[in-house]
Protein backbone atom coordinates (compact mmCIF):
# COMPACT_ATOMS: atom_id res chain seq x y z
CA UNK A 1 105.21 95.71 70.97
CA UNK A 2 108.03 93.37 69.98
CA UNK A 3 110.39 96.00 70.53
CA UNK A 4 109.29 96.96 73.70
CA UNK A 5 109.33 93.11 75.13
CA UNK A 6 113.00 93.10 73.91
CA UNK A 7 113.53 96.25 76.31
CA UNK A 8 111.85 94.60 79.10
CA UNK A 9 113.69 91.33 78.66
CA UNK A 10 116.96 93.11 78.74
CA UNK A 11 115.25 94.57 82.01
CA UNK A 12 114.24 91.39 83.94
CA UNK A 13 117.71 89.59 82.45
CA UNK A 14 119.42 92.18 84.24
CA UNK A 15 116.84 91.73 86.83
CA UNK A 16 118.14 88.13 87.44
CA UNK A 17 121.97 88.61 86.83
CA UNK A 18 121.81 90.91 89.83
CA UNK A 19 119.58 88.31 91.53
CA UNK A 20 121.25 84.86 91.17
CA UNK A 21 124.93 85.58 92.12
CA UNK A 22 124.27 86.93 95.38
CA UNK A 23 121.95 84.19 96.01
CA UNK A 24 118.76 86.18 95.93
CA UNK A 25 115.94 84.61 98.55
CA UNK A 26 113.56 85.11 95.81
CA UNK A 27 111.98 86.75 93.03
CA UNK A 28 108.59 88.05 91.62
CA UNK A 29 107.31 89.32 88.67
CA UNK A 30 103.98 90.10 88.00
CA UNK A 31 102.34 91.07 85.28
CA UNK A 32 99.08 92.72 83.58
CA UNK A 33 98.47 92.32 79.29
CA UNK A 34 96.10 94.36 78.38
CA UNK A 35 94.50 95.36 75.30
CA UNK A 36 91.91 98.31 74.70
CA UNK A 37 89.63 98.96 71.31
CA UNK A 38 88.07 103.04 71.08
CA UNK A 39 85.91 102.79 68.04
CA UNK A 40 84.62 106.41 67.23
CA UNK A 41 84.17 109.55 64.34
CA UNK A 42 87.04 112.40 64.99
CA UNK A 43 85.51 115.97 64.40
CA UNK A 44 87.05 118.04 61.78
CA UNK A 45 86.92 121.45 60.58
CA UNK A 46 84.56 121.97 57.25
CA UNK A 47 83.07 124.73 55.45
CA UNK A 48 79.79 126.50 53.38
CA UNK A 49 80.27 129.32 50.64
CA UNK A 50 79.28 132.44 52.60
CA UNK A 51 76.64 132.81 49.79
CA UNK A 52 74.69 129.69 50.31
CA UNK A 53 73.84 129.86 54.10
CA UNK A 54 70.49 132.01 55.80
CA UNK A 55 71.24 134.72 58.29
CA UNK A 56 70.36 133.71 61.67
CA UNK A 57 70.97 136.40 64.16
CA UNK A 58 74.19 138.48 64.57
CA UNK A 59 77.07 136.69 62.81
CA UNK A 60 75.16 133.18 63.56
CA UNK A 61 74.11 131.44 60.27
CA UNK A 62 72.51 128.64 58.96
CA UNK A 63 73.61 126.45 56.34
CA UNK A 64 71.73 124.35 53.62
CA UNK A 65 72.17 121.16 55.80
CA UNK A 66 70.71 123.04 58.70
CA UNK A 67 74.11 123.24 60.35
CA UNK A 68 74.43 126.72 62.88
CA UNK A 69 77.99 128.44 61.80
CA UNK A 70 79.35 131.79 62.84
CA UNK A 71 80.81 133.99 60.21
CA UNK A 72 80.98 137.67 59.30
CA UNK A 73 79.58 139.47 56.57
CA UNK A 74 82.28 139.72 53.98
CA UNK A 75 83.79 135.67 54.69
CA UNK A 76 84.25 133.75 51.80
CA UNK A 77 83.50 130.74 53.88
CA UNK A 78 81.67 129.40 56.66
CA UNK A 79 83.36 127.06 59.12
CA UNK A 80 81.97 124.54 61.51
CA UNK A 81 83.11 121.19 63.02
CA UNK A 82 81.94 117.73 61.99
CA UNK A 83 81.99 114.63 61.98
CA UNK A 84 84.44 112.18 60.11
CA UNK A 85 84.43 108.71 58.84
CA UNK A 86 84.47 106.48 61.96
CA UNK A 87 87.62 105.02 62.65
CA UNK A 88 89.34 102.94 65.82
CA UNK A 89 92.34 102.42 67.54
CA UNK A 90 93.59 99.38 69.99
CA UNK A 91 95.97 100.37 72.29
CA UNK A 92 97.85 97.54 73.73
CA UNK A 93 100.15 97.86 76.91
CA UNK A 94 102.55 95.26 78.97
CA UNK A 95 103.28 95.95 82.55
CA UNK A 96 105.79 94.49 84.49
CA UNK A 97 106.47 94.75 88.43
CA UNK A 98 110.02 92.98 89.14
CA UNK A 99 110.64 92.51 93.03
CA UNK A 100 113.69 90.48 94.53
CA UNK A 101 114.84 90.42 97.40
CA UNK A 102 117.10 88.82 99.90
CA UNK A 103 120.05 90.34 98.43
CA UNK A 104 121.74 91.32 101.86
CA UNK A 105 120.06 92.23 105.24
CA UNK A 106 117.05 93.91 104.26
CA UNK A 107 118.38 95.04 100.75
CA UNK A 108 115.87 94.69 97.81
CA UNK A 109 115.56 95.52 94.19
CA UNK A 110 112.24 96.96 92.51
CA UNK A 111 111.54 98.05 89.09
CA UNK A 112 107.83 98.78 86.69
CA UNK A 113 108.24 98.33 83.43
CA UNK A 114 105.90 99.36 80.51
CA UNK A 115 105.40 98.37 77.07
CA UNK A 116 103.25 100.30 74.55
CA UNK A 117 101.88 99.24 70.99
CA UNK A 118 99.25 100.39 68.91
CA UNK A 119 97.03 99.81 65.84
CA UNK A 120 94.33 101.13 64.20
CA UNK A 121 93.56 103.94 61.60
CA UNK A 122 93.41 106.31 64.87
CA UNK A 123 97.07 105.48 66.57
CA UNK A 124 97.41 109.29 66.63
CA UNK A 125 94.45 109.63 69.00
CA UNK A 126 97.12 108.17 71.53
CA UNK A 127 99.60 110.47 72.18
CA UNK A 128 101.87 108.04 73.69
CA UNK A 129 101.71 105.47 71.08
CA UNK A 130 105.24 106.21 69.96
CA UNK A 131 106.89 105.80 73.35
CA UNK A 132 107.24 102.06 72.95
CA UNK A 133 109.10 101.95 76.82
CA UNK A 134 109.02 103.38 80.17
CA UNK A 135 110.70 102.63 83.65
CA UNK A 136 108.14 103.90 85.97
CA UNK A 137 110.35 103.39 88.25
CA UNK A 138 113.41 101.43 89.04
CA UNK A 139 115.39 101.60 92.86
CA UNK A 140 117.89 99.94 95.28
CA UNK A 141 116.17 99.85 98.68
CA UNK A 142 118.06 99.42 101.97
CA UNK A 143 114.85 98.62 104.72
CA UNK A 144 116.26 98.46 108.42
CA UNK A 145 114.02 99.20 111.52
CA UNK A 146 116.33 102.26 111.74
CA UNK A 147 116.23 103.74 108.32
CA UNK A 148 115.10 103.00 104.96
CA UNK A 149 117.00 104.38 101.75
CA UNK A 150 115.94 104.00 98.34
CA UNK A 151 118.16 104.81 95.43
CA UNK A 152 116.97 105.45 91.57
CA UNK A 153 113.50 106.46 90.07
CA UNK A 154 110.95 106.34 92.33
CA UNK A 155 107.75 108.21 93.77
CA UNK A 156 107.71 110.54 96.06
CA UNK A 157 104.08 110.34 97.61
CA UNK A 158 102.96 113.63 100.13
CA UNK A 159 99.89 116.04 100.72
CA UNK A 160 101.71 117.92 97.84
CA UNK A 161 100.96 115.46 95.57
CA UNK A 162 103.14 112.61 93.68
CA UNK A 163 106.28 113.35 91.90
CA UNK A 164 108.24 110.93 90.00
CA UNK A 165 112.48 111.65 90.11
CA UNK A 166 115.60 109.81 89.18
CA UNK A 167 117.51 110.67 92.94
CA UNK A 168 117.73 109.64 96.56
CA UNK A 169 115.24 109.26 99.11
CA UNK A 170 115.97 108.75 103.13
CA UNK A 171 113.53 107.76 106.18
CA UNK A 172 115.32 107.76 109.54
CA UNK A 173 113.53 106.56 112.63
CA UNK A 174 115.55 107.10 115.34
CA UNK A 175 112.67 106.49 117.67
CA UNK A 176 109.33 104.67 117.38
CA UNK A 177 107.42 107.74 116.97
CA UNK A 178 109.72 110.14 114.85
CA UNK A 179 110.44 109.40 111.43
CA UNK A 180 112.87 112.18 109.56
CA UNK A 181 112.70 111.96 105.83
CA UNK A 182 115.11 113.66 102.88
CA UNK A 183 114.99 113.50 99.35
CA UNK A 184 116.80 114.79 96.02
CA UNK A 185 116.87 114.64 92.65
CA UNK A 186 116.60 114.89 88.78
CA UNK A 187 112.34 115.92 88.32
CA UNK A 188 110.29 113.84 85.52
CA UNK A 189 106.97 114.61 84.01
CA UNK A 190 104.13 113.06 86.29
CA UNK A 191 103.01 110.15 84.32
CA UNK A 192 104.92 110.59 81.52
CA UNK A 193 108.48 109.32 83.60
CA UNK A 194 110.62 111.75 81.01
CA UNK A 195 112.91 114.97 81.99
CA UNK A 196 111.17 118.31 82.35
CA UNK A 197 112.89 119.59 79.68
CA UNK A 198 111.28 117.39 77.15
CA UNK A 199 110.17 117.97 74.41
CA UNK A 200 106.70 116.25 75.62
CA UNK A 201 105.70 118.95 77.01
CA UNK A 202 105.83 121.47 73.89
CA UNK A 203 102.41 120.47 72.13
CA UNK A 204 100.42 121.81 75.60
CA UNK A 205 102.51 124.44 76.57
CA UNK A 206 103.36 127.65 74.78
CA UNK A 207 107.08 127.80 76.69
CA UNK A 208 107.88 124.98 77.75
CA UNK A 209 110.51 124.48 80.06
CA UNK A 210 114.42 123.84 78.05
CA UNK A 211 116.37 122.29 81.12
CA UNK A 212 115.76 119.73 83.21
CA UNK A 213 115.21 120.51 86.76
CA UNK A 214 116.40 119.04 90.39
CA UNK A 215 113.72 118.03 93.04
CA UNK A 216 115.29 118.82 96.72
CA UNK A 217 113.00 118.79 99.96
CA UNK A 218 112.49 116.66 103.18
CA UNK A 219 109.35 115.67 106.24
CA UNK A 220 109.29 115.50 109.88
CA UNK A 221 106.47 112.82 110.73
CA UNK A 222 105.73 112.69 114.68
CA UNK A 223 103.64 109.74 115.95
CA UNK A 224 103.28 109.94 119.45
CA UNK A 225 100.69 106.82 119.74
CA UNK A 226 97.85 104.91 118.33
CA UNK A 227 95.53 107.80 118.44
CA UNK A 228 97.45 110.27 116.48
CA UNK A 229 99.89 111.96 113.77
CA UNK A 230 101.23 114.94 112.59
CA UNK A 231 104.12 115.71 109.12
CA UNK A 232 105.11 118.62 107.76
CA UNK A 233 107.24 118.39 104.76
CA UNK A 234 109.04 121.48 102.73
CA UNK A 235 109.87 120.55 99.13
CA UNK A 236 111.59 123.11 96.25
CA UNK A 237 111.80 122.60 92.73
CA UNK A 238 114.72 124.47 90.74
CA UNK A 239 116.41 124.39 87.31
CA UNK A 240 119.43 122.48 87.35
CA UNK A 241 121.96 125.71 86.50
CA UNK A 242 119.61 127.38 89.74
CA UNK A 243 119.11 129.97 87.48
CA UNK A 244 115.10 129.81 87.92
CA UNK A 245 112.87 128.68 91.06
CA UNK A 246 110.00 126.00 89.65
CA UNK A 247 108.42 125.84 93.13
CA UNK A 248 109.32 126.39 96.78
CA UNK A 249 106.14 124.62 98.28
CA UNK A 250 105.33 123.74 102.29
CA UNK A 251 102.58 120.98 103.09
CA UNK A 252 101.48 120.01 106.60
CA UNK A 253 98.77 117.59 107.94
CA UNK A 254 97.51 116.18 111.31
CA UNK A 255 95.29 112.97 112.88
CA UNK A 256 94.13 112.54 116.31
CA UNK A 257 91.37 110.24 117.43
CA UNK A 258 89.15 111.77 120.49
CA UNK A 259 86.78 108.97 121.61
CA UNK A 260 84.59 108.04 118.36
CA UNK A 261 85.47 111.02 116.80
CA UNK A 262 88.30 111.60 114.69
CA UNK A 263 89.58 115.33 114.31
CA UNK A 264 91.91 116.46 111.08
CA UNK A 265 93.54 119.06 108.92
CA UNK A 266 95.63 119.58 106.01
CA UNK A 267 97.50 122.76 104.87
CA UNK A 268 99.54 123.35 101.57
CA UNK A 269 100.87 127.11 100.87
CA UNK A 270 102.72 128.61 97.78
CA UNK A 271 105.80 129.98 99.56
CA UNK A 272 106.69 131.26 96.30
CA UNK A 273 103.05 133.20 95.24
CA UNK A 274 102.62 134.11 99.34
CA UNK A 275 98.99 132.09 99.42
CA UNK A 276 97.81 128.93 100.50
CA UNK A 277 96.62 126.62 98.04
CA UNK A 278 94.42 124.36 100.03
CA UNK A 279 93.18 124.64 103.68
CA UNK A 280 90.86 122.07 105.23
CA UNK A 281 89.77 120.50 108.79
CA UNK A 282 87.17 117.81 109.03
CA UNK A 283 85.98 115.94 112.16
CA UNK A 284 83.95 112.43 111.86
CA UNK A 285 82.35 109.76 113.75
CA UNK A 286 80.58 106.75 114.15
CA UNK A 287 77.37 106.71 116.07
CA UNK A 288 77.32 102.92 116.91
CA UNK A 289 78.26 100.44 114.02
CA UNK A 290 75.65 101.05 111.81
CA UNK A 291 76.11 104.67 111.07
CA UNK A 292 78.81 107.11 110.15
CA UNK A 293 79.06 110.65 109.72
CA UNK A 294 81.87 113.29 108.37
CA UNK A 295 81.78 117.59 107.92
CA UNK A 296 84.37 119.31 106.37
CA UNK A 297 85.36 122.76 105.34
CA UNK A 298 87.79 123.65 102.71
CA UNK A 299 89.68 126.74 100.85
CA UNK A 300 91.55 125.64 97.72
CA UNK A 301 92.90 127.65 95.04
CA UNK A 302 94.59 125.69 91.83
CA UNK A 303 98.11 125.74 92.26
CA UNK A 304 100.65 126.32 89.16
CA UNK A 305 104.53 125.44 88.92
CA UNK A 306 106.39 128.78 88.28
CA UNK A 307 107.81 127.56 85.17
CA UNK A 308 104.06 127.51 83.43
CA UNK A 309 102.26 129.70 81.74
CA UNK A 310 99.01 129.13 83.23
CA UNK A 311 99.55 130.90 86.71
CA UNK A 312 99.31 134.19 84.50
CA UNK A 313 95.53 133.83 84.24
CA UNK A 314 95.24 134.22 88.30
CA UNK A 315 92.49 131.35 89.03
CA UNK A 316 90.11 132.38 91.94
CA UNK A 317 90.09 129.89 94.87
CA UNK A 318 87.01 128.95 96.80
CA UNK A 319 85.22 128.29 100.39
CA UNK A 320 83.57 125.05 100.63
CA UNK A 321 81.72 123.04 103.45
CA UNK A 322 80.44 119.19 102.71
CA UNK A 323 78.95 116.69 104.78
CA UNK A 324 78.87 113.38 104.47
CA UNK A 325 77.01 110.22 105.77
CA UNK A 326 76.36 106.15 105.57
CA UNK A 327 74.47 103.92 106.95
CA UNK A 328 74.90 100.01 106.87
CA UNK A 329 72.31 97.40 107.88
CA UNK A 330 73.71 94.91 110.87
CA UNK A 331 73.89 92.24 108.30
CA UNK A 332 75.74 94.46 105.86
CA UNK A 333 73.36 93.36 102.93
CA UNK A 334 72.26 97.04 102.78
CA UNK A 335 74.55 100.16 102.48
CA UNK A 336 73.49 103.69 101.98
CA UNK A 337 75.29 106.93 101.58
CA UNK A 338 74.60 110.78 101.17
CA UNK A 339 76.75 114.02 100.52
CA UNK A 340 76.20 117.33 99.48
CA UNK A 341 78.66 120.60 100.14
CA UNK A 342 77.94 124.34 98.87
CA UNK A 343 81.03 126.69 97.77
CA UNK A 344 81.24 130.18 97.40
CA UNK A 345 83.99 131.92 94.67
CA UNK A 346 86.22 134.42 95.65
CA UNK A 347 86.28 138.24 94.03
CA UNK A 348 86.89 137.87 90.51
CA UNK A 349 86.56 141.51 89.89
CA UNK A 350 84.90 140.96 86.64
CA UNK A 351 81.52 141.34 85.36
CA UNK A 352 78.82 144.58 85.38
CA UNK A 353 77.81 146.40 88.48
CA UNK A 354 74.25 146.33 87.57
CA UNK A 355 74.71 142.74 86.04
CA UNK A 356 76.72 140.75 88.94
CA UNK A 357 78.39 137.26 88.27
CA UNK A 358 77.41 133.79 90.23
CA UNK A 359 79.77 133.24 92.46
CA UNK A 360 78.99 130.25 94.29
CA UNK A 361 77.67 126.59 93.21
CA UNK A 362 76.53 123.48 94.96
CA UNK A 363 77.19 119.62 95.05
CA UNK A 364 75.02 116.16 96.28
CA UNK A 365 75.34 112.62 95.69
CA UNK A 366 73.75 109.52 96.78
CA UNK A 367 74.66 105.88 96.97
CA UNK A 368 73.62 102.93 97.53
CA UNK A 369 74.55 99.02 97.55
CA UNK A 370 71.73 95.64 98.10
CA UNK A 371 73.18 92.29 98.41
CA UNK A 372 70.06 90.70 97.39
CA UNK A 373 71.01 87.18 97.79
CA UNK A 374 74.55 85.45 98.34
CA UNK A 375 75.41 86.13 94.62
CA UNK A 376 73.44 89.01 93.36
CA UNK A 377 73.85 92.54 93.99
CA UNK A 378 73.03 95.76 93.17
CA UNK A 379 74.59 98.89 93.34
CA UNK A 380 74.20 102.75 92.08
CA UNK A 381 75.21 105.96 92.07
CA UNK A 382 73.70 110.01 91.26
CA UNK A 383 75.62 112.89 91.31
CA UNK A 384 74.92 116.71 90.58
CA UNK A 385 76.92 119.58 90.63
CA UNK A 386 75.99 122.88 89.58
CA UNK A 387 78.28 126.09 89.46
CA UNK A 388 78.50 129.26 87.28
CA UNK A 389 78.54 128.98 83.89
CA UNK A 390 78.13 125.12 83.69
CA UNK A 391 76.80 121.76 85.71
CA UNK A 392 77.09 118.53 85.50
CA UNK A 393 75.15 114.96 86.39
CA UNK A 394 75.84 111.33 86.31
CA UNK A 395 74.36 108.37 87.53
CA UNK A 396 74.71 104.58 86.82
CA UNK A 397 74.09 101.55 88.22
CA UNK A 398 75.17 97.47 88.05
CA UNK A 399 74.11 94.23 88.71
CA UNK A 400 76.62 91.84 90.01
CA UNK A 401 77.03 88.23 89.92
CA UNK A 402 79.74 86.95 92.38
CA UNK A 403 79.25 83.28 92.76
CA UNK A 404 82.27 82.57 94.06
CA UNK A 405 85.49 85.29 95.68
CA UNK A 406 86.96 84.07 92.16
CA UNK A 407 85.18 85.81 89.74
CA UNK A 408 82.62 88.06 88.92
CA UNK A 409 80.18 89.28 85.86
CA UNK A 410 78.02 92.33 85.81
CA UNK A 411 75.83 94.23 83.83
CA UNK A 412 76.38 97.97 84.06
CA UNK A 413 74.25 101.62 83.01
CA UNK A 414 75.40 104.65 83.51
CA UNK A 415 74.06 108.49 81.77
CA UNK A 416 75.94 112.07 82.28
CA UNK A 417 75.46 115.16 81.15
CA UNK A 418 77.17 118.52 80.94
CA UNK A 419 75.18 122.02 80.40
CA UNK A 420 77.11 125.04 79.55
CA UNK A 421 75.23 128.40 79.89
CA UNK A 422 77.23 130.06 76.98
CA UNK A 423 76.44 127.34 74.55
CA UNK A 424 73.56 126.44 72.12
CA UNK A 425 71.46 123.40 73.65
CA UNK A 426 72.22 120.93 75.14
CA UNK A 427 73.51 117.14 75.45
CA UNK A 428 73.39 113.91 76.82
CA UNK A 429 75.16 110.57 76.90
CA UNK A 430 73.64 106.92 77.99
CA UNK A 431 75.61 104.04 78.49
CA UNK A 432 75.23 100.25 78.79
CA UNK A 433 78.29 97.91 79.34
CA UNK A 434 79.40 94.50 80.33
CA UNK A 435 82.16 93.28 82.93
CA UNK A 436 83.49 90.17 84.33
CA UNK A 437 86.31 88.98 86.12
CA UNK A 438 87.68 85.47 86.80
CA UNK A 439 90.77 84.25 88.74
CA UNK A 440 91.69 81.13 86.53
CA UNK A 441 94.34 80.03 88.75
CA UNK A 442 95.82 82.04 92.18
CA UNK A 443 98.78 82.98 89.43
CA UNK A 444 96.47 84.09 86.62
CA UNK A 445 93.29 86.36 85.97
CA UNK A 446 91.04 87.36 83.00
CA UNK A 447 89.16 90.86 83.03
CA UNK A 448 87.37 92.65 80.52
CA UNK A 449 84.22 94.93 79.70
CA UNK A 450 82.57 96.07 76.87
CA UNK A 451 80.50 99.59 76.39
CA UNK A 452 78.50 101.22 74.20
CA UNK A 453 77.48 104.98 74.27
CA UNK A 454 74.88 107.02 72.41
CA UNK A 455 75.03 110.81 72.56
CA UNK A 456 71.61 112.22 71.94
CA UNK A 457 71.84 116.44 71.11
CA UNK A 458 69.14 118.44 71.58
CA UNK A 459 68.72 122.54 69.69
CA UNK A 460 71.98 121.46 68.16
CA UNK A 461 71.82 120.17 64.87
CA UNK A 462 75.75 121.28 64.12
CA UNK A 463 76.47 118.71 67.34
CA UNK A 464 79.10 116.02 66.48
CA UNK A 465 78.59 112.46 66.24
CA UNK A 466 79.58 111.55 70.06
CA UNK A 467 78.47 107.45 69.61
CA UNK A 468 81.74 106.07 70.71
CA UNK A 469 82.44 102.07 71.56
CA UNK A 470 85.22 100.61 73.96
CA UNK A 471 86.16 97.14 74.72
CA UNK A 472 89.16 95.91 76.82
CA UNK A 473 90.57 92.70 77.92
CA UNK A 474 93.39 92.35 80.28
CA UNK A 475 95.54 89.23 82.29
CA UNK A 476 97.21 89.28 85.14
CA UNK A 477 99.23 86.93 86.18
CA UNK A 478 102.45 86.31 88.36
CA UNK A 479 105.96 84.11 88.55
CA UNK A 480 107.03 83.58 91.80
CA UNK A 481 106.08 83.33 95.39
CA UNK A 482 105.93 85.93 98.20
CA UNK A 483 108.10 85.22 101.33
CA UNK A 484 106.96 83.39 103.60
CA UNK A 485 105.49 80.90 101.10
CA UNK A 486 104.72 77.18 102.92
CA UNK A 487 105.86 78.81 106.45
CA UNK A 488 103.84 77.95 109.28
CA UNK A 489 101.14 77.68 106.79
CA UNK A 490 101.65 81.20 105.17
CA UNK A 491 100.61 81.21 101.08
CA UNK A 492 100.46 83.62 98.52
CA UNK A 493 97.39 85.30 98.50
């Protein structure tokens, strides 16, 4: 962690030599501290002399403990998973988020900076434990009614998703209601802010990619008025020698408001693979101001970079329709909401003609919040989803103390559980946790929770020993004002 502050003071020192010559306006810095325990029993790989365990059924056998293993007649052994000693890890990670501006008309300086340390007998558990320093991002931006420019690593944010790149982004507006964007550059892992070509990537895919690769692509956004907008945006990915396409993607997406309704769609196609990846419309409304309603239907089908491996296994898409609706009491001290949305799964041409596969699933939730007095509340949540081959449910619900807007303390429950059809048994995991906020001064804030879980298996007595608990703790705080500060009686928030 000392390391890492170094690199970050080197940052913000660079930060301000760039800021005080040219007589910056101002600058601010903020901040979050945070720490993180995981206390809980890794599973490893064991084993039974083949002679000592009872035949089940098939190759499934039973050993002396009453564990269920799977071995062949013949084996020496008998493997199976379980659990270790119990063991923990704290992660610990500094955030920084430098602004200053008032370098030149409308010029501005930006940079996120993070730290990483680690303890514990179970630092391996976090594969970035070793990467002591990151520069999310760090840009020059040029903001003029006409254009904005923004040179260095940034984000670039779209209906294709976010990509991180060390390059060049432009936004001309040569008009009110016309905005023309274009942007280039050097690709980095999403979320892990390192070249494509890094070795990062090796220990989750088989062939990873060995160059780096350059981002190119650009958006027409039209916004004719208040009730309306449409983009479209192309974007290719290739490797830097152009000797390989990565992707060659188009996205599109529209708004318009008709009355109380409010009509939409969003498109995304695989130029590359000929098929769209996601296709929706929705249309919602408000009937009155207590009540609001949304439908929506939906194809999707997961999308893959070329460079992967993973595109090879041909993932089906599916059709899906949701609805959703809220209603709010006129003194807002009761909220409710409901979904639900079927799907159906396109032809995987697998299976037995006399034995057909599932091939479609369902989803509902349900929601609710109760101000029960000024200070108390109470909120909670169910959900259920259930496809082929596997479902899922989870629920929780808090109480909240808010005495004040400057702080906060609840008591939180929550249970899920995941069945798998080709499994033995099954599980489930209960929860009970604490949180609490407080904003000590408008600068500086203290957050943390504490959880306990308790996996209870059922017809599995080889199950693992799932109890896990977490604790974190972070502060957030900020040096300096925003602009404006003192002005016409303007503050900080």
């Amino acid at each position: 962690m000392r390391r890492a502050l170094r690199r970050g003071g080197v940052a913000l020192a660079m930060a301000g030599a760039l800021a005080l010559p040219l007589h910056a306006q101002g600058v601010i810095i903020r901040g979050s501290s945070s720490a993180q325990l995981v206390d809980l029993r890794p599973v490893v790989t064991d084993s039974v002399p083949f002679a000592s365990t009872d035949s089940i059924s098939g190759t499934l056998r039973r050993t002396p403990a009453g564990v269920i293993t799977n071995c062949l007649l013949g084996d020496r052994y008998c493997y199976f998973s379980r659990s270790a000693a119990r063991t923990s890890l704290v992660a610990m990670m500094q955030d920084l988020d430098i602004t200053a501006w008032g370098l030149g008309q409308g010029i501005s300086v930006h940079a996120q900076l993070r730290g990483r340390a680690a303890t514990g007998d179970a630092r391996d558990l976090w594969p970035q434990a070793t990467q002591s320093f990151d520069a999310l991002s760090a840009y020059l931006e040029l903001d003029r009614q006409a254009l904005t420019a923004r040179v260095g690593r940034q984000w670039i944010t779209s209906g294709l998703g976010m990509f991180n790149m060390d390059g060049a982004d432009l936004v001309v507006r040569p008009w009110r209601w016309l905005a023309v964007e274009a942007y280039g550059g050097g690709t980095l892992i999403q979320g892990l802010d390192r070249p494509l070509g890094a070795a990062a990537l090796a220990p989750v895919e088989d062939i990873p990619p060995v160059e780096r690769s350059f981002l190119a692509g650009g958006s027409v956004q039209v916004r004719p008025g208040p009730l309306g907008a449409f983009r479209v945006q192309y974007q290719r990915e290739v490797r830097n020698d152009r000797g390989a396409l990565y992707s060659d993607r188009l996205a599109a997406d529209a708004e318009m408001r008709l009355g109380r309704a409010t009509v939409g769609g969003e498109l995304t196609r695989d130029l590359a693979a000929g098929v769209f990846d996601d296709l929706a419309a929705h249309v919602g409304t408000t009937l009155g101001a207590q009540v609001s309603g949304q439908l929506e239907v939906r194809h999707y089908t997961p999308y893959f970079d070329l460079w992967t491996i993973w595109g090879a296994f041909a993932p089906v898409g599916y059709d899906e329709a949701t609805a959703r609706i809220a209603w709010t009491r006129r003194d807002a001290r009761l909220s409710i909401g409901m979904s639900g949305g079927a799907r159906r799964y396109n032809e995987t041409h697998t299976g037995l003609s006399f034995l057909p596969l599932r091939n479609d699933g369902w989803r509902a939730g349900a929601n609710a919040t109760a101000r029960m007095a000024d200070a108390w509340s109470l909120e909670g949540s169910y959900n259920i989803d259930l496809g082929f081959g596997a479902s899922t449910t989870d629920g929780d619900a808090a109480l909240r103390w808010s005495p004040s807007d400057r702080g906060s303390l609840a008591v939180r429950g929550m249970a899920f559980q995941d069945l798998y059809e080709f499994t033995i048994g099954e599980g489930r995991v209960v929860g009970i946790g604490l949180e609490g906020r407080v904003d000590l001064t408008p600068e500086l804030a203290v957050a943390g929770d504490a959880n306990l879980f308790r996996h209870a298996g059922k017809d599995q007595p080889q199950l693992a020993d799932w109890n896990q608990r977490r604790a974190s703790l972070r502060l957030e705080w900020r040096v300096g004002r925003e602009p404006g500060w003192g002005l016409g009686g303007v503050h900080a928030p």
